[in-house]
C-alpha atoms as a PDB file:
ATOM      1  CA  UNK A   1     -31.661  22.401   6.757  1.00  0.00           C
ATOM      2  CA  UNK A   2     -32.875  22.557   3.533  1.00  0.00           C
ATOM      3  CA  UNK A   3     -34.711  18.807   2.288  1.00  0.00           C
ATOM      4  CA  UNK A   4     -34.317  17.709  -1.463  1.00  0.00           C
ATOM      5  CA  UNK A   5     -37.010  14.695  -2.080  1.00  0.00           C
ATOM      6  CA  UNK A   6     -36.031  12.801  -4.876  1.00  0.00           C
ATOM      7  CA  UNK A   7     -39.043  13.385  -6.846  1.00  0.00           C
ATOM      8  CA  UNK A   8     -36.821  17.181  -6.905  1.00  0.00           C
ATOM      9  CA  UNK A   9     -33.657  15.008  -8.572  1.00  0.00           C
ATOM     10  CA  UNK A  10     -34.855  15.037 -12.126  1.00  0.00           C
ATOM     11  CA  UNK A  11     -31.890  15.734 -13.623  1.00  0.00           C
ATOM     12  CA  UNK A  12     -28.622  12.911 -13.911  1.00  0.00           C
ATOM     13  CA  UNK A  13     -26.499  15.705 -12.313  1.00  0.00           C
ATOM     14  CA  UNK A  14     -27.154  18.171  -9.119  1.00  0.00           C
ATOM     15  CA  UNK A  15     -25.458  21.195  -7.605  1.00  0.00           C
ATOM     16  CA  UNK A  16     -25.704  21.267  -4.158  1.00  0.00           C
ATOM     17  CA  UNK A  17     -24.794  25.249  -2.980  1.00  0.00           C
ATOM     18  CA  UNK A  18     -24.123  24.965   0.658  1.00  0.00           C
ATOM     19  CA  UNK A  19     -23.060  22.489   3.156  1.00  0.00           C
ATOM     20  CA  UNK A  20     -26.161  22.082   4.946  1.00  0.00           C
ATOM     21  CA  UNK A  21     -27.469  21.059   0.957  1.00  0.00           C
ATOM     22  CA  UNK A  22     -24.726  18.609   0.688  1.00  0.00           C
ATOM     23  CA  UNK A  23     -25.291  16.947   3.961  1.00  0.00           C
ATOM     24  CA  UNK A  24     -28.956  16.393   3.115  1.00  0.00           C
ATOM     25  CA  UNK A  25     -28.267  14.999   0.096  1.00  0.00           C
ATOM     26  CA  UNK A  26     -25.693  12.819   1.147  1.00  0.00           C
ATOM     27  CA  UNK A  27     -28.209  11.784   4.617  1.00  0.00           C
ATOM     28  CA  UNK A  28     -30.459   9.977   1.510  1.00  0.00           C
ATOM     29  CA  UNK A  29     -27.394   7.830   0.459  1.00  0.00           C
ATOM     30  CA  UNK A  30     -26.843   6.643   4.007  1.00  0.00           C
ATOM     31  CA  UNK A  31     -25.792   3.088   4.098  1.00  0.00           C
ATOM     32  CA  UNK A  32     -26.211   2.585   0.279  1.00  0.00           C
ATOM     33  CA  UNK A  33     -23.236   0.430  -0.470  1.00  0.00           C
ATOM     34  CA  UNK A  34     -21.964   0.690  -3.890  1.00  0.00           C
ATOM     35  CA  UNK A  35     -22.950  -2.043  -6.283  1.00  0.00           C
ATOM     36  CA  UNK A  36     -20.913  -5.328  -6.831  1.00  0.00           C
ATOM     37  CA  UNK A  37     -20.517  -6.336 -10.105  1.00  0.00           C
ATOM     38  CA  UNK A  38     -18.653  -8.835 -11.828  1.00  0.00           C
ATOM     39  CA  UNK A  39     -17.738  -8.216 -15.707  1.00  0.00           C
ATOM     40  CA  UNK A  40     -16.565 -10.429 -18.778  1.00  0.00           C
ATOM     41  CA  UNK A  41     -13.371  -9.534 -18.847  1.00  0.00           C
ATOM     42  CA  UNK A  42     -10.451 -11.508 -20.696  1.00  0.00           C
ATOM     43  CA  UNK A  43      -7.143 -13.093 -17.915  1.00  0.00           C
ATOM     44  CA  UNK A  44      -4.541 -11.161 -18.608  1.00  0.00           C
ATOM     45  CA  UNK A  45      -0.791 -11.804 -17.354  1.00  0.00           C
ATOM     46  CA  UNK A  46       2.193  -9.398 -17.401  1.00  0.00           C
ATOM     47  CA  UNK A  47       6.098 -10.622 -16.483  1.00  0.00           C
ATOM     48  CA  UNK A  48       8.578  -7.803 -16.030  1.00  0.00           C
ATOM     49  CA  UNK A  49      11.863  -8.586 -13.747  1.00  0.00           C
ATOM     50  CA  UNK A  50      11.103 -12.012 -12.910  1.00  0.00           C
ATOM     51  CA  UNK A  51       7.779 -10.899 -11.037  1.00  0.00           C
ATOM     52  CA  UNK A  52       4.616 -11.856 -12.634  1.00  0.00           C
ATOM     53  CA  UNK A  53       1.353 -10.124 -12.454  1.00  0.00           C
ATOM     54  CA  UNK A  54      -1.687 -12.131 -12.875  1.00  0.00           C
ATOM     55  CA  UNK A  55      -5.453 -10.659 -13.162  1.00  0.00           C
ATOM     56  CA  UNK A  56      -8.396 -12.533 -10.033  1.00  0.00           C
ATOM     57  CA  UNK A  57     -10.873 -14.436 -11.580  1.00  0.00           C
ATOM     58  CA  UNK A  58     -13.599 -14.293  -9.521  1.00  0.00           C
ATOM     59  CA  UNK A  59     -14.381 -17.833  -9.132  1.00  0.00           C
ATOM     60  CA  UNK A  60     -10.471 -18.630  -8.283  1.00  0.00           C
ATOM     61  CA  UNK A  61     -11.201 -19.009  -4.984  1.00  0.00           C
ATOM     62  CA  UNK A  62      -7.899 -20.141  -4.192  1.00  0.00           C
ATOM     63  CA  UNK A  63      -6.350 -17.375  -5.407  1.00  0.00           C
ATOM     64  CA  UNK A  64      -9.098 -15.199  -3.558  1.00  0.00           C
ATOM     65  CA  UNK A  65      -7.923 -16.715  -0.227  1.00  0.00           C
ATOM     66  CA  UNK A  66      -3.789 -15.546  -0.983  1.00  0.00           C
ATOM     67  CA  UNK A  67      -5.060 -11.786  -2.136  1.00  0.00           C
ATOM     68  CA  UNK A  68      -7.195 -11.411   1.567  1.00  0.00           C
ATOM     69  CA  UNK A  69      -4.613 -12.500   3.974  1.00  0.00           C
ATOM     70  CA  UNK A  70      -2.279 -10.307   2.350  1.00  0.00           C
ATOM     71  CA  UNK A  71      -4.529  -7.879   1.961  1.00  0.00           C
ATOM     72  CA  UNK A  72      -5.616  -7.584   6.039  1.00  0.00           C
ATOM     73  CA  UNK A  73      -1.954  -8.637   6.902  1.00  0.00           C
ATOM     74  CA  UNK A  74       0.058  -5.204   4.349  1.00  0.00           C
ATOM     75  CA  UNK A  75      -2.810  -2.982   3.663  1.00  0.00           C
ATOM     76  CA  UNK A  76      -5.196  -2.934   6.519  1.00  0.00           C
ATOM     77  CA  UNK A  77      -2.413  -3.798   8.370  1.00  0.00           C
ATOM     78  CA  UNK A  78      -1.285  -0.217   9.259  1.00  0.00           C
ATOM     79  CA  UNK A  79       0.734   0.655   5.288  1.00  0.00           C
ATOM     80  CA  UNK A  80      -1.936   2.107   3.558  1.00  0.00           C
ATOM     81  CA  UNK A  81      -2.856   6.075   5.028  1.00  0.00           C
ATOM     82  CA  UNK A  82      -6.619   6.520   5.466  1.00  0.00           C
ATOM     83  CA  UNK A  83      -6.852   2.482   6.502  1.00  0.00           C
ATOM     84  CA  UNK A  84      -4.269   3.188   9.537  1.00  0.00           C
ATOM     85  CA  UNK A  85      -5.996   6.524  10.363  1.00  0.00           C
ATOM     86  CA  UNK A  86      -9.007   4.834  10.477  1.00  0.00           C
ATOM     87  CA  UNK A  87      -7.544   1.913  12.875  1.00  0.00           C
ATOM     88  CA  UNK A  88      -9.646  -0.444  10.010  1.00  0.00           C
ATOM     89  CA  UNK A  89      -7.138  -3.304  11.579  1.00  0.00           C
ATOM     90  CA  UNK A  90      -8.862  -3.425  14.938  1.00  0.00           C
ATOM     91  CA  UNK A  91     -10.735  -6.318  15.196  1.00  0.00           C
ATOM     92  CA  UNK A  92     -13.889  -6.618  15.759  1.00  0.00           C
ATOM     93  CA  UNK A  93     -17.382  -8.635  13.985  1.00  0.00           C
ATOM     94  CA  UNK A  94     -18.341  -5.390  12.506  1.00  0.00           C
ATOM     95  CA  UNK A  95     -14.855  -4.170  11.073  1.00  0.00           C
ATOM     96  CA  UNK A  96     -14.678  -7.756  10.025  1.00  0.00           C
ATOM     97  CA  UNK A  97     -17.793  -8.331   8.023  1.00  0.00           C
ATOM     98  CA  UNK A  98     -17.335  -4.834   6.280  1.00  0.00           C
ATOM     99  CA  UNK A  99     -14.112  -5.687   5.399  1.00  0.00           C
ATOM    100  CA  UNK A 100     -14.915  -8.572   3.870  1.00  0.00           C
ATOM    101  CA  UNK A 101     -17.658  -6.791   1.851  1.00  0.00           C
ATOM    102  CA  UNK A 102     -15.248  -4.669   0.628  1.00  0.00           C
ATOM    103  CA  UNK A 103     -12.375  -7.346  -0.681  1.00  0.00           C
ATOM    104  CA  UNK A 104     -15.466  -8.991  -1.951  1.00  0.00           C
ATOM    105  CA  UNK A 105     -15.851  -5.858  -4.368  1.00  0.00           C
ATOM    106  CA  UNK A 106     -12.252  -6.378  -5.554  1.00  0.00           C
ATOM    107  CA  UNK A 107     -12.195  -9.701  -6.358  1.00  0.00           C
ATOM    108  CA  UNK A 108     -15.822 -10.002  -7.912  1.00  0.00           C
ATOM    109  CA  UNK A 109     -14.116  -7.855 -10.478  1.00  0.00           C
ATOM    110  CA  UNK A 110     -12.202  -9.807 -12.707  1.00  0.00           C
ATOM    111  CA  UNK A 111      -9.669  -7.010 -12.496  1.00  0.00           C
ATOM    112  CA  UNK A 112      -7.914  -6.818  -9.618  1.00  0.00           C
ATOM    113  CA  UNK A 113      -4.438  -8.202  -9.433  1.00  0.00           C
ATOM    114  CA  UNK A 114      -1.515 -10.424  -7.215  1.00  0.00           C
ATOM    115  CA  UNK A 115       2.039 -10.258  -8.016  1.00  0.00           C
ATOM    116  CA  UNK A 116       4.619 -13.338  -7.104  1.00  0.00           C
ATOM    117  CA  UNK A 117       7.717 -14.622  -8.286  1.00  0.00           C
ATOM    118  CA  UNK A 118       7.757 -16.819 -11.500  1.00  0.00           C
ATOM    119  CA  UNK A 119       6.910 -20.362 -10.095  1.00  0.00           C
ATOM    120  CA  UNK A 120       4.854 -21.901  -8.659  1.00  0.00           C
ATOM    121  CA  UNK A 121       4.867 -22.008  -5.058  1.00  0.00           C
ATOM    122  CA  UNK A 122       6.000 -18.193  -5.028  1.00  0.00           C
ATOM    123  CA  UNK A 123       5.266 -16.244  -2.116  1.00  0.00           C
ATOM    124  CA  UNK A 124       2.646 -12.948  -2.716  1.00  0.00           C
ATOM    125  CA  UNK A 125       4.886  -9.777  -3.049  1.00  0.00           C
ATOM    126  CA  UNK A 126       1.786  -7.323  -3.251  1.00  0.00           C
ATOM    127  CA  UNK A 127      -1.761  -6.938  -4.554  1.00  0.00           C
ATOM    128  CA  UNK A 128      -3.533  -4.464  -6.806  1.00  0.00           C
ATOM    129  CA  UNK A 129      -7.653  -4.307  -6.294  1.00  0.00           C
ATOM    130  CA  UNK A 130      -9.418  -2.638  -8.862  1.00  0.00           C
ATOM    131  CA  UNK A 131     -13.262  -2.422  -9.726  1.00  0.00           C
ATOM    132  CA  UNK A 132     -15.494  -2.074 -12.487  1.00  0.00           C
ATOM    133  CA  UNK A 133     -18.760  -0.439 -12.800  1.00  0.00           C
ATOM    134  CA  UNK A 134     -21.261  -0.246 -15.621  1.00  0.00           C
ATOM    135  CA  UNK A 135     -23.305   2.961 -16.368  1.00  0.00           C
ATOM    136  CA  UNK A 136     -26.422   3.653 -14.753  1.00  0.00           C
ATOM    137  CA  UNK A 137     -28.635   6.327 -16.452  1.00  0.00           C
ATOM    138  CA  UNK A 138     -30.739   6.048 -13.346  1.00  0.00           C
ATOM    139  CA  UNK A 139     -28.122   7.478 -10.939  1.00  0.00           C
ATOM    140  CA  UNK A 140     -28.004  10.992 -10.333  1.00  0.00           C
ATOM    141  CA  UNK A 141     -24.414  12.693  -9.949  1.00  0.00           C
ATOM    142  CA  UNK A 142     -23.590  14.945  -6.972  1.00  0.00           C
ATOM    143  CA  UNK A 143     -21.536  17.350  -8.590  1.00  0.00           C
ATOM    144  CA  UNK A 144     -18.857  18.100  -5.340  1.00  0.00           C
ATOM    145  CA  UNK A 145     -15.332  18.416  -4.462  1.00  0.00           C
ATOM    146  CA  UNK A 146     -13.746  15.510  -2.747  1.00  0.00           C
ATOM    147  CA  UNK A 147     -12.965  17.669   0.556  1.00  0.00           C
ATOM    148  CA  UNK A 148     -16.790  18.907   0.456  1.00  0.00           C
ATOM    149  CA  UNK A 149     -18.173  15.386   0.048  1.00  0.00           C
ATOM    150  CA  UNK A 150     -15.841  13.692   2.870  1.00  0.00           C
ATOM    151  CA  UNK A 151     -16.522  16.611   5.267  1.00  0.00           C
ATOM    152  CA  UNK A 152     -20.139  16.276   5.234  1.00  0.00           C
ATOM    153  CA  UNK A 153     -20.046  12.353   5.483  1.00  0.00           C
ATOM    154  CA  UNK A 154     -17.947  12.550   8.384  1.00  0.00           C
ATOM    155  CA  UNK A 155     -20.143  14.782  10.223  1.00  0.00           C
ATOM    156  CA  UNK A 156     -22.796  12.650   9.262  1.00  0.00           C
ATOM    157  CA  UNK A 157     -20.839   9.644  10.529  1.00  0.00           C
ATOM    158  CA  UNK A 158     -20.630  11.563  14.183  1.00  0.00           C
ATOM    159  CA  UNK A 159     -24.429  12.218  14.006  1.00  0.00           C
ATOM    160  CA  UNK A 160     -25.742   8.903  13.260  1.00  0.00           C
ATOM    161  CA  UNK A 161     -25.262   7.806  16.004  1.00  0.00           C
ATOM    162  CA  UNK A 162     -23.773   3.986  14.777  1.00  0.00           C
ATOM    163  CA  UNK A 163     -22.051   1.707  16.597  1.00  0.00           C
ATOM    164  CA  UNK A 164     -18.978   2.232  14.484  1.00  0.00           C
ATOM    165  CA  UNK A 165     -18.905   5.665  12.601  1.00  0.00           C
ATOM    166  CA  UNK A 166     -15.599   5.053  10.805  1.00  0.00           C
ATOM    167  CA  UNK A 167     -17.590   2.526   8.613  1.00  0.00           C
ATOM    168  CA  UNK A 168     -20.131   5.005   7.616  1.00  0.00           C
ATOM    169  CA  UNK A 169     -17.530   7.295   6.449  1.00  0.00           C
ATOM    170  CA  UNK A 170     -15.720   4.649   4.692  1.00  0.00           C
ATOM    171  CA  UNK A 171     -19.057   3.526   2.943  1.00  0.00           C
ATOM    172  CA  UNK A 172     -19.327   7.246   2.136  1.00  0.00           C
ATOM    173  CA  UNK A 173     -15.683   6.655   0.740  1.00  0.00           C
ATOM    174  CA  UNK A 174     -16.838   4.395  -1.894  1.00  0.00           C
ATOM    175  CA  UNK A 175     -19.974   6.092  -2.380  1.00  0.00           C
ATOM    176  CA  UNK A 176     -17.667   9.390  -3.545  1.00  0.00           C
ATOM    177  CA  UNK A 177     -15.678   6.659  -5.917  1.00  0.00           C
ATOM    178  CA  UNK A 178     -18.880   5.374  -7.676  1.00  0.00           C
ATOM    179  CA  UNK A 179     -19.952   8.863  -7.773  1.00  0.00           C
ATOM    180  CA  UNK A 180     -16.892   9.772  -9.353  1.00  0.00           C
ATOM    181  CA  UNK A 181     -17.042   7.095 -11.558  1.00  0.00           C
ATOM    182  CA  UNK A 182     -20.718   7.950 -13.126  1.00  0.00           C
ATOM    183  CA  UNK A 183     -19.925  11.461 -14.041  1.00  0.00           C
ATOM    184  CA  UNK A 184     -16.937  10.745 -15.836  1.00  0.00           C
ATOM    185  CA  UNK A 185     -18.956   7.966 -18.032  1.00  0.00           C
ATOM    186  CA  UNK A 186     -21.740  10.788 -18.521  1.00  0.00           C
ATOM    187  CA  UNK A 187     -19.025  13.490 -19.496  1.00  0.00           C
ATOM    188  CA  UNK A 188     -17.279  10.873 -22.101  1.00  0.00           C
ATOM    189  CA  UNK A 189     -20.372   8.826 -23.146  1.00  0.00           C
ATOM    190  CA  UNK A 190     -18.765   5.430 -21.735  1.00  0.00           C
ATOM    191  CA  UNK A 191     -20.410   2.398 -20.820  1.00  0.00           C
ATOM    192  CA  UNK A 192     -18.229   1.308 -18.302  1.00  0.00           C
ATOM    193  CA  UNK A 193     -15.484   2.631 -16.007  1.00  0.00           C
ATOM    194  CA  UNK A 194     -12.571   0.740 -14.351  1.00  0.00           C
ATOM    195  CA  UNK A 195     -11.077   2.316 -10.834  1.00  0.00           C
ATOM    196  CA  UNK A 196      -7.257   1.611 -10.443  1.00  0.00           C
ATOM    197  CA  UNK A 197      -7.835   1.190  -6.965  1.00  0.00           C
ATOM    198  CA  UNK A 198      -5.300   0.266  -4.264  1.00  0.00           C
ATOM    199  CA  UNK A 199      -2.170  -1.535  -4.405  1.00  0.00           C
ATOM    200  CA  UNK A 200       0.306  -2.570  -1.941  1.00  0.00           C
ATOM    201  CA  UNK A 201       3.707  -3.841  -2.985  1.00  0.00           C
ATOM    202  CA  UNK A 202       6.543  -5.846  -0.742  1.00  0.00           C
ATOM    203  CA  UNK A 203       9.777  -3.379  -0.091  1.00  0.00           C
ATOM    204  CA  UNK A 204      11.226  -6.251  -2.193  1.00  0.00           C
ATOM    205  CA  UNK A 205       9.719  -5.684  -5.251  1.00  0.00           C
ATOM    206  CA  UNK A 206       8.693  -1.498  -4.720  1.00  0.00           C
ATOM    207  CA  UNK A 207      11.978  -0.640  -7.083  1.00  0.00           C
ATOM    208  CA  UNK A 208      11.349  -3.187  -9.700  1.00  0.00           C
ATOM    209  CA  UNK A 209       8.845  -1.259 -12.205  1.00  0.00           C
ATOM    210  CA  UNK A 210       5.683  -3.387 -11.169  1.00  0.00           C
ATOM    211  CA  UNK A 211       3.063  -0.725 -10.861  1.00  0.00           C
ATOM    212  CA  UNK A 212       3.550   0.035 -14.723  1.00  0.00           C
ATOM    213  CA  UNK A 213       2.401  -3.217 -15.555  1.00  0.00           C
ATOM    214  CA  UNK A 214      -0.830  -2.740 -13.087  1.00  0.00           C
ATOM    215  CA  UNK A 215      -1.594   0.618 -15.755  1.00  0.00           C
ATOM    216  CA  UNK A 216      -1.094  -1.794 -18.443  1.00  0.00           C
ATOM    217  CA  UNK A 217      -3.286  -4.430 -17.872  1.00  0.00           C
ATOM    218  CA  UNK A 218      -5.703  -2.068 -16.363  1.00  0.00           C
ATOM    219  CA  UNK A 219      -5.480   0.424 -19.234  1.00  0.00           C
ATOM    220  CA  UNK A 220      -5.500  -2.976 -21.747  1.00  0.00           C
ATOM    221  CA  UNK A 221      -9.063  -4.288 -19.753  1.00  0.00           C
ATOM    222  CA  UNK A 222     -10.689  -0.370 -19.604  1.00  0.00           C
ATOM    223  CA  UNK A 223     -10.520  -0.368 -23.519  1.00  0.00           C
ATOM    224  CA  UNK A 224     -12.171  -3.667 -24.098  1.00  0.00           C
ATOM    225  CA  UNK A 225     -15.064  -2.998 -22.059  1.00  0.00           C
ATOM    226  CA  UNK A 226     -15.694   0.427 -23.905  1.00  0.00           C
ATOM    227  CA  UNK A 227     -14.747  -0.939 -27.533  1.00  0.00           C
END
């Protein structure tokens, strides 16, 4: 297998060529969870069919506490697709703590969402968790297809030999988002970028037009933190 060392990395993009190339690459940026940050970013609020959408502030820890149970209950639950093939509702310390790291991302944002009936003891009828990163010049793009990049992490999630390889390929899941995430503010000379992540929407409310109002408030925060 051919070795990059980093001193090799002196560009802000590479090319891996073959597999074996990707998976050592990739081996480097084993466990490094993607960064948390939290960002300025103004509350917004959106009412459309008597459902409103409110944006997390991420000291509203009351409001934190609403978007994780429904978050473990609907989307870890078994609804969302890779989260049910990867069984991410079992329960267990480790799931549990990684889990939790992950909401954590979503709600340190200041951009991820909950959606409830107008009023004030209203039930949640779904969640949207979004992120925001800031440019790093530092980090160097791995310039892959998605199938290339999840292949290769989930071999290296079988080889690792860790107690739970499921969360080393979902680490490598958000790794591929970040990554994702850097080149396009290289290509279009942005400071930040804002990942319409996942959302998860009572049947109740799945006809009523909500996600457009997730774009809007999502495409209203992504130009004010790039001007």
């Amino acid at each position: 297998m051919q070795k990059f060392k980093e001193t090799d990395i002196i560009m802000k993009w590479i090319t891996p060529k073959s597999p074996t190339q990707i998976k050592s690459i990739l081996y480097k940026r084993l466990n490094r969870y993607v960064p948390t940050e939290t960002h300025a970013l103004v509350p917004a609020q959106r009412r459309l069919n008597g459902v409103v959408a409110t944006t997390i502030a991420h000291n509203d820890k009351a409001t934190h506490k609403l978007f994780k149970d429904f978050m473990l209950k609907h989307f870890f639950g078994g609804e969302a697709p890779i989260q049910k093939a990867l069984k991410l509702n079992v329960d267990s310390k480790e799931v549990s703590e990684f889990l939790d790291k992950e909401i954590n991302l979503y709600l340190r944002s200041n951009s991820s969402m909950i959606f409830r009936r107008e009023g004030i003891d209203s039930p949640v009828l779904g969640i949207a968790a979004s992120m925001v990163w800031k440019r790093d010049d530092s980090y160097c793009v791995v310039d892959i297809g998605a199938l290339e990049w999840h292949n290769a992490a989930a071999e290296i999630a079988q080889e690792t030999n860790a107690s739970d390889p499921r969360l080393i390929w979902r680490d490598y899941q958000f790794q591929h988002i970040y990554n994702l995430c850097q080149k396009a503010m290289q290509e279009h000379d942005r400071d930040y970028a804002l990942w319409m992540a996942a959302g998860c929407l009572l049947p109740s409310i799945r006809k009523l037009g909500v996600p457009s109002m997730f774009s809007k408030i999502n495409y209203y925060h992504a130009s004010i933190l790039n001007g």
